[in-house]
PDB file of N, CA and C in Angstrom:
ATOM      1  N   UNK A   1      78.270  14.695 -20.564  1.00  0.00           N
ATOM      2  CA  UNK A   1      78.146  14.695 -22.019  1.00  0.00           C
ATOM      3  C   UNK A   1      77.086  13.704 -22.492  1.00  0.00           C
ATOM      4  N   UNK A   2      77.218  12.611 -21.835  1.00  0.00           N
ATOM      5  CA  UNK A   2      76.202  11.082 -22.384  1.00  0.00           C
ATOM      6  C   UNK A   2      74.733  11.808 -21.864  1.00  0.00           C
ATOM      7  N   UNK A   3      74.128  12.803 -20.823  1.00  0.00           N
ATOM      8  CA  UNK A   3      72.906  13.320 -20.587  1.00  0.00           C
ATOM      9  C   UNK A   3      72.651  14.404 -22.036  1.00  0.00           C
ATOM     10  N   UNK A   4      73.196  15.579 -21.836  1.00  0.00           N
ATOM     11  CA  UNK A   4      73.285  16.211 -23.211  1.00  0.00           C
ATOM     12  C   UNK A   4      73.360  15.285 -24.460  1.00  0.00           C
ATOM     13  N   UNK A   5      73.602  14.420 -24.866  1.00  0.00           N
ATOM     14  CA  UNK A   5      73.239  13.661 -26.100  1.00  0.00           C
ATOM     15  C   UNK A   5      71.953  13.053 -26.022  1.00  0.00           C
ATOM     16  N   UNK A   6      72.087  12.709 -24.799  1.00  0.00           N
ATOM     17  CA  UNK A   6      70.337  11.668 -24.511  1.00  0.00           C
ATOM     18  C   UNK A   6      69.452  12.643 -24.932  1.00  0.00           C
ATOM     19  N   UNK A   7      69.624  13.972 -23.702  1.00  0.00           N
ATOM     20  CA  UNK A   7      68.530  14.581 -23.809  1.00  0.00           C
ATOM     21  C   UNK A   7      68.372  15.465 -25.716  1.00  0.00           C
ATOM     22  N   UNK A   8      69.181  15.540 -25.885  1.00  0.00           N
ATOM     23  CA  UNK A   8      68.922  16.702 -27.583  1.00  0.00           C
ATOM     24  C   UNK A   8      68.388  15.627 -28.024  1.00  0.00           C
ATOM     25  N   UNK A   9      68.807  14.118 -28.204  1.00  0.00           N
ATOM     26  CA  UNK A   9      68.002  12.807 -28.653  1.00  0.00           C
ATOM     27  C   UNK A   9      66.531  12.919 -28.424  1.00  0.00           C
ATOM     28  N   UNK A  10      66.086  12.812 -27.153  1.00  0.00           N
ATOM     29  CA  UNK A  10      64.840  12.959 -26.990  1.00  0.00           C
ATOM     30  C   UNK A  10      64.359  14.509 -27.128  1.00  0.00           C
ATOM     31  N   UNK A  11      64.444  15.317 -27.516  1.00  0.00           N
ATOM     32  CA  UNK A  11      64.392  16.765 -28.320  1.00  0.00           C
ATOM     33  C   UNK A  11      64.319  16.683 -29.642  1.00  0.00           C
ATOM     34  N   UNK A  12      64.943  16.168 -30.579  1.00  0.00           N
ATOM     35  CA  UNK A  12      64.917  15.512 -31.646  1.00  0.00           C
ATOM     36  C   UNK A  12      63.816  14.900 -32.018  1.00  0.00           C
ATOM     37  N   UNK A  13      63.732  13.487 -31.514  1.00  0.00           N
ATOM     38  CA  UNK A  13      62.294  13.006 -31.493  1.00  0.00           C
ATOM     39  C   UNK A  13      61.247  13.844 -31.284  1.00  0.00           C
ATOM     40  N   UNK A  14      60.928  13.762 -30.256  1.00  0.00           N
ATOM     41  CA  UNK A  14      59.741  14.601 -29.737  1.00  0.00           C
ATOM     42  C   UNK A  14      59.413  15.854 -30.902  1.00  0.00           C
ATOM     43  N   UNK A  15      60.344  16.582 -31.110  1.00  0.00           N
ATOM     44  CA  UNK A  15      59.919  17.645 -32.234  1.00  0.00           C
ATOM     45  C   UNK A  15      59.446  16.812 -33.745  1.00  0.00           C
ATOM     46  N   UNK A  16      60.289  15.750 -34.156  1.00  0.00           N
ATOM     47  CA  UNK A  16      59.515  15.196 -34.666  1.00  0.00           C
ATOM     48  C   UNK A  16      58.069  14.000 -34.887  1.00  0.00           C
ATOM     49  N   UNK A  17      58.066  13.647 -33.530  1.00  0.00           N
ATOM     50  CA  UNK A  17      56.781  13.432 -33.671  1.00  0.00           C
ATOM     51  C   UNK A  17      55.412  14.115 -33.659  1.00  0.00           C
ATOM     52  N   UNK A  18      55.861  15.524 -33.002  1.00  0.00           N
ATOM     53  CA  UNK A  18      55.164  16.343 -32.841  1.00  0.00           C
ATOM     54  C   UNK A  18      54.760  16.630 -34.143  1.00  0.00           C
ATOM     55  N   UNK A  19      55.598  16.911 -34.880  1.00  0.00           N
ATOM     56  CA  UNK A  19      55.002  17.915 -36.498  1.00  0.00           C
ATOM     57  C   UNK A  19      54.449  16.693 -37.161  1.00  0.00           C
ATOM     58  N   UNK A  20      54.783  15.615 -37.030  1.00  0.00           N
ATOM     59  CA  UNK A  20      53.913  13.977 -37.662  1.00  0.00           C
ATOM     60  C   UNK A  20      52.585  14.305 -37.039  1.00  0.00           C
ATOM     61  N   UNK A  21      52.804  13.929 -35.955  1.00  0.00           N
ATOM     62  CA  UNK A  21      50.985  13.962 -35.423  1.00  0.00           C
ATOM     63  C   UNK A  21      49.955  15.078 -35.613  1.00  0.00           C
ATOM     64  N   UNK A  22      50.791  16.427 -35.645  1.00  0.00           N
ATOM     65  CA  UNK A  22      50.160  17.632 -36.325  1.00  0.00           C
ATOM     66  C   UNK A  22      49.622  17.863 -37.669  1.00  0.00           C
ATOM     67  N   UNK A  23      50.676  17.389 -38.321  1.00  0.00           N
ATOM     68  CA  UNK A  23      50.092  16.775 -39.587  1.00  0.00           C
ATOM     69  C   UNK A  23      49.246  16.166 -39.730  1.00  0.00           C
ATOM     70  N   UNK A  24      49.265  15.170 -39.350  1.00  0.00           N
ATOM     71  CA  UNK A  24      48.441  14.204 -39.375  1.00  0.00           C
ATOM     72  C   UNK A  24      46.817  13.945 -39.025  1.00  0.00           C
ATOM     73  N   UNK A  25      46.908  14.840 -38.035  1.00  0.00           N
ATOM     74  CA  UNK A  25      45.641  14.686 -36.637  1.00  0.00           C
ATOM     75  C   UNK A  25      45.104  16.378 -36.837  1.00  0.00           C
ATOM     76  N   UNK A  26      46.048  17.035 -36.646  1.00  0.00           N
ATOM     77  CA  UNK A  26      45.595  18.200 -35.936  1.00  0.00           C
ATOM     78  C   UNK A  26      45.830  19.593 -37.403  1.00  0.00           C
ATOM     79  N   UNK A  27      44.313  20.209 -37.213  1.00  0.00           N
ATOM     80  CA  UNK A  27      44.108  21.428 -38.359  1.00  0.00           C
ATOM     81  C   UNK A  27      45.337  22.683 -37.705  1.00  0.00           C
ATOM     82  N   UNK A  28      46.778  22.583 -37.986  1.00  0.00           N
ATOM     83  CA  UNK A  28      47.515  23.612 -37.868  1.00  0.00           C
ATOM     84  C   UNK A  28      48.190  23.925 -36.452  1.00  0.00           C
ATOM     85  N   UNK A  29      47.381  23.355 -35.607  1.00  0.00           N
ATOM     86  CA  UNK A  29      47.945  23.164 -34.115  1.00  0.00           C
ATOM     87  C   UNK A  29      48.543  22.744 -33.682  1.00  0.00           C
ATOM     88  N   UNK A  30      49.880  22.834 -33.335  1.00  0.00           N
ATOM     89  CA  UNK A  30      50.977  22.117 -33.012  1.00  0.00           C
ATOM     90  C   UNK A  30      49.968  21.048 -31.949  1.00  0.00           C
ATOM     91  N   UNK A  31      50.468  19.401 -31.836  1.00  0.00           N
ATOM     92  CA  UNK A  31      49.837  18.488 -31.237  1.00  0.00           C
ATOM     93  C   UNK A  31      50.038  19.216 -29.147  1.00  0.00           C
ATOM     94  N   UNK A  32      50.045  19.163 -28.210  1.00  0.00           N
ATOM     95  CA  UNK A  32      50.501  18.877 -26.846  1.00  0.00           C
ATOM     96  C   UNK A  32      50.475  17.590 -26.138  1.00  0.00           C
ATOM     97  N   UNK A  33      50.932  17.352 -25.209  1.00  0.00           N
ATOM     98  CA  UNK A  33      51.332  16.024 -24.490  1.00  0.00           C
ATOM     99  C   UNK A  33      49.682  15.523 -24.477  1.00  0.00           C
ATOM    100  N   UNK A  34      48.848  16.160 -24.007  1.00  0.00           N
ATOM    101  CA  UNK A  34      47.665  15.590 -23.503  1.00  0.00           C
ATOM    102  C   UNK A  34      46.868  15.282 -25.207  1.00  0.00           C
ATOM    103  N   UNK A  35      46.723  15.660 -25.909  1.00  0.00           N
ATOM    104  CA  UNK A  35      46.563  15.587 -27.484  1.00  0.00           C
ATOM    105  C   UNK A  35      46.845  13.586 -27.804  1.00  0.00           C
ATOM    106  N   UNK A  36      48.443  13.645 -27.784  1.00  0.00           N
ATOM    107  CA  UNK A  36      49.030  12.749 -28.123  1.00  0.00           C
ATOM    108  C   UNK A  36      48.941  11.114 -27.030  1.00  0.00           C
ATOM    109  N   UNK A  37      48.302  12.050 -25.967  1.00  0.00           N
ATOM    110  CA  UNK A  37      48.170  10.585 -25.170  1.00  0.00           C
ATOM    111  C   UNK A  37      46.504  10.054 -25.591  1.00  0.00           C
ATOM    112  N   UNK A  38      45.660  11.232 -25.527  1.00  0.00           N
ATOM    113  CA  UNK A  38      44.472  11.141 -26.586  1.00  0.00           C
ATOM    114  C   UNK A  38      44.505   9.679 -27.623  1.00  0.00           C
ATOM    115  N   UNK A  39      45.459  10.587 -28.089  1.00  0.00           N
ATOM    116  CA  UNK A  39      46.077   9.029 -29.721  1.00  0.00           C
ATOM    117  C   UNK A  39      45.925   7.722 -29.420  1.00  0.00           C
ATOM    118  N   UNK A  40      47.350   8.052 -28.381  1.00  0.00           N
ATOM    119  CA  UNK A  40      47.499   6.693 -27.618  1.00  0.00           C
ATOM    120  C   UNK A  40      46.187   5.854 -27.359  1.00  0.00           C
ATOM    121  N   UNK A  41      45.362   6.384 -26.321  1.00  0.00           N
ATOM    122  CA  UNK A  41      44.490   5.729 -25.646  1.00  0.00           C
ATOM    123  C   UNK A  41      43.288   5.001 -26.775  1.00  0.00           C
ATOM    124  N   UNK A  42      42.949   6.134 -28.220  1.00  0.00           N
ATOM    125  CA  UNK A  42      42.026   6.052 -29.225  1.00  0.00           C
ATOM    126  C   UNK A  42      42.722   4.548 -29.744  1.00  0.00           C
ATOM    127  N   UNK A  43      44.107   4.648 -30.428  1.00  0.00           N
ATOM    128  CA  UNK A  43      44.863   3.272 -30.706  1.00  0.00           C
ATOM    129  C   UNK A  43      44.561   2.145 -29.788  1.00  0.00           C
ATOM    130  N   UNK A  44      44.851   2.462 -28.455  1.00  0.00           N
ATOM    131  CA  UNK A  44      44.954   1.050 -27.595  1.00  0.00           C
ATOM    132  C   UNK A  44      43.674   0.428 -27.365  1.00  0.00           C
ATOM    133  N   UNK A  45      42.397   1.706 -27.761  1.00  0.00           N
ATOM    134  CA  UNK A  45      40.984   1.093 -27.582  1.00  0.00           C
ATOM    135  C   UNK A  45      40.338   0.342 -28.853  1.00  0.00           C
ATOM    136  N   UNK A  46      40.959   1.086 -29.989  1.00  0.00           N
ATOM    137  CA  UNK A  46      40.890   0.438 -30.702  1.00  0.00           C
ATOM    138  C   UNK A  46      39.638   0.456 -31.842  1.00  0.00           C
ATOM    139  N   UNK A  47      38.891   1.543 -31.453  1.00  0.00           N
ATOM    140  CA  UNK A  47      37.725   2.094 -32.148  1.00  0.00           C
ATOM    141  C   UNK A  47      37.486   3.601 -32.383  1.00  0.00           C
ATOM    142  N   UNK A  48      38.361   3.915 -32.986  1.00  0.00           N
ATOM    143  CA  UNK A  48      38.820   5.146 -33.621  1.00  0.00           C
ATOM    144  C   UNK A  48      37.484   6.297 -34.084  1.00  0.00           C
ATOM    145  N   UNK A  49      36.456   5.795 -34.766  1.00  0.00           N
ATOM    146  CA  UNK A  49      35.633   6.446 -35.387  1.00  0.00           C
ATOM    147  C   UNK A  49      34.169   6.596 -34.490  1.00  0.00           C
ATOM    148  N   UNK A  50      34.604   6.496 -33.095  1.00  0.00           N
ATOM    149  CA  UNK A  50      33.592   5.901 -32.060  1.00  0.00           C
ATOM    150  C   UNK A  50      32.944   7.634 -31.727  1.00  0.00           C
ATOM    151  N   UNK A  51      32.063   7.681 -31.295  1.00  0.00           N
ATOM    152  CA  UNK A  51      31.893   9.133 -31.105  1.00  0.00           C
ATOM    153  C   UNK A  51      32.314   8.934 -29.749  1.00  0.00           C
ATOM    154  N   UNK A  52      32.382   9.861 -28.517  1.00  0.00           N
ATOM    155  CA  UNK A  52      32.653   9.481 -27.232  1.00  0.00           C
ATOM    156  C   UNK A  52      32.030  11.135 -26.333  1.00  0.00           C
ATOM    157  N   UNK A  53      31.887  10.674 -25.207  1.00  0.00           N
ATOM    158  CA  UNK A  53      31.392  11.485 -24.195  1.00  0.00           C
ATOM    159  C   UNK A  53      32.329  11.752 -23.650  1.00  0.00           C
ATOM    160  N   UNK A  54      32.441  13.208 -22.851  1.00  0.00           N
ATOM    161  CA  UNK A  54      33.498  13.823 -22.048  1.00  0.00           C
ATOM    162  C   UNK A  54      33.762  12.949 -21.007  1.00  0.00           C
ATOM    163  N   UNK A  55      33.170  12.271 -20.635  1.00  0.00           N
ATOM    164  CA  UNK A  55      34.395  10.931 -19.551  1.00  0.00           C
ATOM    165  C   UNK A  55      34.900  10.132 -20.065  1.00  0.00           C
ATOM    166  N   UNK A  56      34.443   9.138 -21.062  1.00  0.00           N
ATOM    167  CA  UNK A  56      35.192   9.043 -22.333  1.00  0.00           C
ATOM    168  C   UNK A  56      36.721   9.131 -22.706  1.00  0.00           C
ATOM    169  N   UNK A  57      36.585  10.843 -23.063  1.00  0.00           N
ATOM    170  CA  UNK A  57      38.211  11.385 -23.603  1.00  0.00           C
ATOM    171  C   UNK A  57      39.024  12.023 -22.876  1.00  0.00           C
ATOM    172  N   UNK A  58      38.488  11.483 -21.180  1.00  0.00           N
ATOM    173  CA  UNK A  58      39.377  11.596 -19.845  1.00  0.00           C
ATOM    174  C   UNK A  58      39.749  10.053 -19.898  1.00  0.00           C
ATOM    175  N   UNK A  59      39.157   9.112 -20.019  1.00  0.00           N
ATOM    176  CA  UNK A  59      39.638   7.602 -20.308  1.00  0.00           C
ATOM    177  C   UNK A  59      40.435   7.536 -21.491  1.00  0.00           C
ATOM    178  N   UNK A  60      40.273   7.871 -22.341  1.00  0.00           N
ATOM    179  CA  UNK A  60      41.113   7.331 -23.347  1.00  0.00           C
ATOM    180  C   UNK A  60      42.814   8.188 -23.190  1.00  0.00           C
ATOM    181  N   UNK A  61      42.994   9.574 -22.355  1.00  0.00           N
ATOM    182  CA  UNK A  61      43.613  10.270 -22.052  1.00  0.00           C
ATOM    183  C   UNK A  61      44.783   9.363 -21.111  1.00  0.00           C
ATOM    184  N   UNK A  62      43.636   8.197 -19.739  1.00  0.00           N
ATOM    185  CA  UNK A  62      44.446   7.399 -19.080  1.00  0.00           C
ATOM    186  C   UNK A  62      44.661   6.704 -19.319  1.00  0.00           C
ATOM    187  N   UNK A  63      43.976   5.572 -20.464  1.00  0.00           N
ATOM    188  CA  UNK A  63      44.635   4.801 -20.955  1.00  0.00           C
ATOM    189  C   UNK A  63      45.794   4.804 -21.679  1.00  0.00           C
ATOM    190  N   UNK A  64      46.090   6.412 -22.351  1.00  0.00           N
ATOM    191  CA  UNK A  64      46.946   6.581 -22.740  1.00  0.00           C
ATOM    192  C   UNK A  64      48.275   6.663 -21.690  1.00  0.00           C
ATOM    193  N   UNK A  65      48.215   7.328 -20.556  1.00  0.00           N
ATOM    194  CA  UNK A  65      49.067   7.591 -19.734  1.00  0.00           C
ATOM    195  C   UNK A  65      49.873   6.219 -19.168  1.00  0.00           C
ATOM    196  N   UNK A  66      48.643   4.934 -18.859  1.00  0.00           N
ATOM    197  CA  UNK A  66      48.725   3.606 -18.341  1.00  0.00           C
ATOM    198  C   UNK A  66      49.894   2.937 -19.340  1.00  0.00           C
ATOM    199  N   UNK A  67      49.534   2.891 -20.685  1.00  0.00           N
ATOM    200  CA  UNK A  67      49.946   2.207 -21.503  1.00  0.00           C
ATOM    201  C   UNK A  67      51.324   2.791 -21.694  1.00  0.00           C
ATOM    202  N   UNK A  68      51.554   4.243 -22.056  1.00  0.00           N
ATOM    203  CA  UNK A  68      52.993   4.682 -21.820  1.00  0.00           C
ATOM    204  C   UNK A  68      54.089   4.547 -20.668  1.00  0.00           C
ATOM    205  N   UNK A  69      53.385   4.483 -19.654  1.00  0.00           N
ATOM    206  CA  UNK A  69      54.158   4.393 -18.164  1.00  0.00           C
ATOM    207  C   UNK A  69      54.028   2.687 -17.871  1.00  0.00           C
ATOM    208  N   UNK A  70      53.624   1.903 -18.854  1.00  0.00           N
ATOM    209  CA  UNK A  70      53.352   0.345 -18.189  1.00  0.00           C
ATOM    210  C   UNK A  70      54.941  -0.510 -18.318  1.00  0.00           C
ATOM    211  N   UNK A  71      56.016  -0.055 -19.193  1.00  0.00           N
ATOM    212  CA  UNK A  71      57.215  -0.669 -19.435  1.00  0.00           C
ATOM    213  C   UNK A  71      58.176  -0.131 -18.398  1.00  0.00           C
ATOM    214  N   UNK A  72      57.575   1.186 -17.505  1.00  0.00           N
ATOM    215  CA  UNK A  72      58.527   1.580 -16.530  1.00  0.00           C
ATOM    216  C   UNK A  72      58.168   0.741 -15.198  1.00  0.00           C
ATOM    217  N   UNK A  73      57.078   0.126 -15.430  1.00  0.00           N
ATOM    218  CA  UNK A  73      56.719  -0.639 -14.355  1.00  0.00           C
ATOM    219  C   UNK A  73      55.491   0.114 -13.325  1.00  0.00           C
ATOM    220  N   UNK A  74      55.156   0.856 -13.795  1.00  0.00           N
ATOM    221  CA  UNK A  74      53.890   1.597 -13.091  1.00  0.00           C
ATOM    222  C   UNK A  74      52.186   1.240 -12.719  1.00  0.00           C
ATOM    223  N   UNK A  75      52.278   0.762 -14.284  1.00  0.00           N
ATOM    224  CA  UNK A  75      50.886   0.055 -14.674  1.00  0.00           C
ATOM    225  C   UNK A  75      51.011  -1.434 -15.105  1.00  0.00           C
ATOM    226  N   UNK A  76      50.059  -1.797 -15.130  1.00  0.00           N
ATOM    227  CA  UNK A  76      50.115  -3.281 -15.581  1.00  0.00           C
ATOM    228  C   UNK A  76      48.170  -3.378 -16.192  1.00  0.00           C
ATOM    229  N   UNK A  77      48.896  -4.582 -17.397  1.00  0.00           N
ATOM    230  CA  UNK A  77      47.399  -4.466 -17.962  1.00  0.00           C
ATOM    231  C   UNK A  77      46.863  -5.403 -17.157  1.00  0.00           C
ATOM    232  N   UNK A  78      45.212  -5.439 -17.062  1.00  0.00           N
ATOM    233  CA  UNK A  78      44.769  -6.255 -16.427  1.00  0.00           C
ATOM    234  C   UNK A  78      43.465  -7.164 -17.561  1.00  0.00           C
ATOM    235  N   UNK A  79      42.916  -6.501 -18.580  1.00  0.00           N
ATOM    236  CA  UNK A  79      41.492  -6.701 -19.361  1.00  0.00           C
ATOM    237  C   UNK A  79      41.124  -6.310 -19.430  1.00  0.00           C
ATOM    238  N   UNK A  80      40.275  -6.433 -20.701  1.00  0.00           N
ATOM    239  CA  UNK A  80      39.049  -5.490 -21.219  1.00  0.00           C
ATOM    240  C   UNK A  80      38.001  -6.203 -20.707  1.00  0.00           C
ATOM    241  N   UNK A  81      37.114  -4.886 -20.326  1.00  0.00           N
ATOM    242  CA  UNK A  81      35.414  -4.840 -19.432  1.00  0.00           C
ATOM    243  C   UNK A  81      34.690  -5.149 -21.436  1.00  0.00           C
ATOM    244  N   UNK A  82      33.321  -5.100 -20.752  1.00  0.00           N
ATOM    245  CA  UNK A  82      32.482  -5.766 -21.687  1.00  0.00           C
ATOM    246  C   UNK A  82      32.381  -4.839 -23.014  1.00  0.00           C
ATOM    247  N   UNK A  83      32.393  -3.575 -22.418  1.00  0.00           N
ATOM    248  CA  UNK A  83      32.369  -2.857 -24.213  1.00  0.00           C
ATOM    249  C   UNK A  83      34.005  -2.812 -24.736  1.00  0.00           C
ATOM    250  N   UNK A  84      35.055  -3.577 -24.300  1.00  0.00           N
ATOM    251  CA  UNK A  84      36.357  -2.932 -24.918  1.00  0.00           C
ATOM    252  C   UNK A  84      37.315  -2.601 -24.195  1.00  0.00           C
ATOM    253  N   UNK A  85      36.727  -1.840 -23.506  1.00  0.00           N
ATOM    254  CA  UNK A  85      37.525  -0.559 -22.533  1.00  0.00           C
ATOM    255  C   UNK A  85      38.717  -1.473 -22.186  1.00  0.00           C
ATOM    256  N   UNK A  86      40.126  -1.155 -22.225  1.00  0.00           N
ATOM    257  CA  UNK A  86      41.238  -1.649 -21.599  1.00  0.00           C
ATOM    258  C   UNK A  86      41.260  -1.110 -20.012  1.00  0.00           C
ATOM    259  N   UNK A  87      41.701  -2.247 -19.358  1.00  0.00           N
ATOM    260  CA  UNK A  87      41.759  -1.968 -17.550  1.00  0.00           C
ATOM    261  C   UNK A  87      43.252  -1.942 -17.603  1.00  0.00           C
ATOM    262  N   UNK A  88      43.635  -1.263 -16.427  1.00  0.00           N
ATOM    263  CA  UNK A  88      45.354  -1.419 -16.190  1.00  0.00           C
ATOM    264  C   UNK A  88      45.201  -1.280 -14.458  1.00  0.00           C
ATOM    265  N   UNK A  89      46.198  -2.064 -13.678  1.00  0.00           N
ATOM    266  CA  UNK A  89      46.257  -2.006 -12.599  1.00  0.00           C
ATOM    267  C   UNK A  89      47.648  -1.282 -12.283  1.00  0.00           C
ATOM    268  N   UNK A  90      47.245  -0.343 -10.961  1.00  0.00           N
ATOM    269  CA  UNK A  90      48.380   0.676 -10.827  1.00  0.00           C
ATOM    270  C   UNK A  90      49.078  -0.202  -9.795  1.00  0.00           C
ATOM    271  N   UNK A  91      50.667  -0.796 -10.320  1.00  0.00           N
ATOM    272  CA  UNK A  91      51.402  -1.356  -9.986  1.00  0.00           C
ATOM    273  C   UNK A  91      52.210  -0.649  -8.762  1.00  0.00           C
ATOM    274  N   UNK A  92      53.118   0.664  -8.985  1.00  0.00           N
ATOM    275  CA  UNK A  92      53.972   1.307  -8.566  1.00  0.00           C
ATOM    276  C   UNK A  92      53.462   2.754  -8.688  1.00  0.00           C
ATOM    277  N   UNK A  93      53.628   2.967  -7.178  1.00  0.00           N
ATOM    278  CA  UNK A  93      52.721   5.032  -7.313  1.00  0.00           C
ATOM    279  C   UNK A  93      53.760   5.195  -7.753  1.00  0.00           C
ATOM    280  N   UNK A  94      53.623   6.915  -8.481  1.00  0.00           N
ATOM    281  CA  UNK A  94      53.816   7.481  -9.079  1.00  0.00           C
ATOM    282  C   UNK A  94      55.094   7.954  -8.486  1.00  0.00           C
ATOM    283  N   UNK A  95      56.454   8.566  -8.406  1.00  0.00           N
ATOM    284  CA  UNK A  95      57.212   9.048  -7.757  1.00  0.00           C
ATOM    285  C   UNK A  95      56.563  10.757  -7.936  1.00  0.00           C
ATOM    286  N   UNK A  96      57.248  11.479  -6.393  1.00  0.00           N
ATOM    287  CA  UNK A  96      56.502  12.836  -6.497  1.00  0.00           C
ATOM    288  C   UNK A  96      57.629  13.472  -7.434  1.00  0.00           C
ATOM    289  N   UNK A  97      57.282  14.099  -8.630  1.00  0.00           N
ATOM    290  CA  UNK A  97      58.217  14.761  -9.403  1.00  0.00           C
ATOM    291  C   UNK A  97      57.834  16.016  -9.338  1.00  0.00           C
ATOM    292  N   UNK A  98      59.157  16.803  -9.662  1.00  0.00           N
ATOM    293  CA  UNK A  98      59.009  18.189 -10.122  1.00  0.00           C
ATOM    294  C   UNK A  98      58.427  18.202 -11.616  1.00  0.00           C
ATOM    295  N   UNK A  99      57.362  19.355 -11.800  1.00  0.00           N
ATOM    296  CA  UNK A  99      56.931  19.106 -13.069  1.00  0.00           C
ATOM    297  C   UNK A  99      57.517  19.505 -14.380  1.00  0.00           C
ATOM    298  N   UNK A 100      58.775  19.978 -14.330  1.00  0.00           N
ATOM    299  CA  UNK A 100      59.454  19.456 -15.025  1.00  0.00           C
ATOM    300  C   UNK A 100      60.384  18.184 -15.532  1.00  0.00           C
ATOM    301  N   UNK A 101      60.370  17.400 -14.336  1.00  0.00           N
ATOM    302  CA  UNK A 101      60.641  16.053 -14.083  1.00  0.00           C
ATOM    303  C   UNK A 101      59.717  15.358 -14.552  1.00  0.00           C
ATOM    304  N   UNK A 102      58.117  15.401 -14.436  1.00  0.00           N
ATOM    305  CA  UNK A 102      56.948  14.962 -14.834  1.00  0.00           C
ATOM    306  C   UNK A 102      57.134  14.936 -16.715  1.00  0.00           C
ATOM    307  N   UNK A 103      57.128  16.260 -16.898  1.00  0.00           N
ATOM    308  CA  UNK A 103      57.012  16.567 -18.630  1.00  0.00           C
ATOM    309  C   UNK A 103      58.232  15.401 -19.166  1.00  0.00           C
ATOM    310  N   UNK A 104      59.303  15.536 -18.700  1.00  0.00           N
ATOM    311  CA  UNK A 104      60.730  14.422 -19.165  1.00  0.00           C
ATOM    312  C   UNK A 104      60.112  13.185 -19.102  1.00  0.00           C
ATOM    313  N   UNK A 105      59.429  12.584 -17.831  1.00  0.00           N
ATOM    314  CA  UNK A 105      59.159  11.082 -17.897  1.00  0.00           C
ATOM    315  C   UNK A 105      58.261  11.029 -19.021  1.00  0.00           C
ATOM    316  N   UNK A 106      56.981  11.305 -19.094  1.00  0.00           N
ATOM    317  CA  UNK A 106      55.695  11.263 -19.772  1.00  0.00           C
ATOM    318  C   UNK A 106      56.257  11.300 -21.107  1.00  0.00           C
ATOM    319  N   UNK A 107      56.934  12.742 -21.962  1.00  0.00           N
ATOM    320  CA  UNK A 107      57.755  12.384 -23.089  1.00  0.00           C
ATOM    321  C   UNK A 107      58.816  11.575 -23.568  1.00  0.00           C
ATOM    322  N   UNK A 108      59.010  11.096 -22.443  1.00  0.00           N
ATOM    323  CA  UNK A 108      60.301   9.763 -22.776  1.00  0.00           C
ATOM    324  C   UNK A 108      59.319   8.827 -23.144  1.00  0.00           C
ATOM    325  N   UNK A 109      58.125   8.758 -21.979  1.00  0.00           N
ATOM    326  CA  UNK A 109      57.541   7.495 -22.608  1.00  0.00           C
ATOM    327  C   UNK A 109      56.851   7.148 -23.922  1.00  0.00           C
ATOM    328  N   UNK A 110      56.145   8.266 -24.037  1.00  0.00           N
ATOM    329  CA  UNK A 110      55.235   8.661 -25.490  1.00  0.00           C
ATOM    330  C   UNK A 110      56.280   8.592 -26.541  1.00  0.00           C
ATOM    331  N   UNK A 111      57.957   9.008 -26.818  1.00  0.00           N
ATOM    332  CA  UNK A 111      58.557   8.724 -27.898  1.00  0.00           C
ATOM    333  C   UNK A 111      59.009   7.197 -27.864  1.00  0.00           C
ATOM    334  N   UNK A 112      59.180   6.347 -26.259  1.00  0.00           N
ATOM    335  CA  UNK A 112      59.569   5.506 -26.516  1.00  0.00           C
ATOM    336  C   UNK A 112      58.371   4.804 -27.010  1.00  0.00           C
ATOM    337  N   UNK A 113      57.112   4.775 -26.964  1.00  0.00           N
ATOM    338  CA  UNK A 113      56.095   4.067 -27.232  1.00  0.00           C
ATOM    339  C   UNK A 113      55.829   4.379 -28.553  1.00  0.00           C
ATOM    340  N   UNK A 114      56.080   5.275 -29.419  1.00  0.00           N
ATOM    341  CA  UNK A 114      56.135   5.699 -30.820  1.00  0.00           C
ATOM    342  C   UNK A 114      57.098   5.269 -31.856  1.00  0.00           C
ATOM    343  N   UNK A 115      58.415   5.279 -31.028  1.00  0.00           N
ATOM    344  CA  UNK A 115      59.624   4.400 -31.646  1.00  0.00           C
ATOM    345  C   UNK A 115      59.443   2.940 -31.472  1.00  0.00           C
ATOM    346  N   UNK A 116      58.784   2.650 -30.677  1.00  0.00           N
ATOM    347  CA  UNK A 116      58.185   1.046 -30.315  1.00  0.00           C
ATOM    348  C   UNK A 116      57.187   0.539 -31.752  1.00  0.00           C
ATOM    349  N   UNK A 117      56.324   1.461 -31.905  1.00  0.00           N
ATOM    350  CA  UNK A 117      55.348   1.417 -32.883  1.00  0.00           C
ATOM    351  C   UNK A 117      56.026   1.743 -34.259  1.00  0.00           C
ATOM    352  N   UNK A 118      57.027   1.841 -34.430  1.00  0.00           N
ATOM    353  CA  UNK A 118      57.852   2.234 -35.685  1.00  0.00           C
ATOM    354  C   UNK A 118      56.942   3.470 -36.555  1.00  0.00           C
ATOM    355  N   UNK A 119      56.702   4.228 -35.626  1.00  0.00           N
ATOM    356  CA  UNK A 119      56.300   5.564 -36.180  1.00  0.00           C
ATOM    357  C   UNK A 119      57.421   6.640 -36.294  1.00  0.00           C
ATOM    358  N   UNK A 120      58.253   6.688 -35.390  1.00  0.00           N
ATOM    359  CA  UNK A 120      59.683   7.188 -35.266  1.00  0.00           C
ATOM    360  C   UNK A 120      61.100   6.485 -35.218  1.00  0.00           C
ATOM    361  N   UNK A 121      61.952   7.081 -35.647  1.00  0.00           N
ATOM    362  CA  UNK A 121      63.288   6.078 -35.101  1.00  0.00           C
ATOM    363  C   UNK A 121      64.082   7.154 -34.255  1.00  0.00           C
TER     364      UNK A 121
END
């Protein structure tokens, strides 16, 4: 019973952060995981209005991933290089998940990192 509450909890959330960030960000398109870690990474860099190159918004994608997975103990920050860029050192590999196991961690982390940011409760 205590999994079924967790999980509709994090179902709950997630649907609503989703239609926030859609709103917000995105012309009519429901947001996706890779979208929202986008966010993440644009926030944690910290220069929002930056234009960027396609390696770029594969970095800001991992920084997003780093920064969500860093309270499970995965990543760890390490410093910013000379233009900004946040570094993270990979603490703990990754466990091999089923990718539906994958989608659960990654969205646990992104709502817990959103409810962290008092964007959600």
């Amino acid at each position: 019973m205590a999994q079924n509450t967790r999980d509709n909890q994090l179902k709950s959330r997630w649907d609503q952060l989703v239609l926030q960030l859609t709103e917000r960000f995105s012309e009519g398109e429901s947001m996706e995981v890779e979208g929202i870690l986008y966010l993440i990474g644009l926030q944690e860099y910290g220069r929002p209005h930056e234009k960027f190159k396609k390696e770029d918004n594969i970095n800001l994608i991992h920084i997003g991933i780093c920064v969500v997975l860093e309270p499970y103990g995965f990543y760890r920050f390490e410093s910013y290089d000379d233009q900004g860029w946040p570094h993270f050192e990979l603490v703990e590999t990754l466990p091999h998940l089923k990718p539906g196991e994958q989608s659960l961690l990654i969205k646990t982390a992104i709502v817990e990192y959103f409810v962290k940011q008092g964007v959600i409760s």
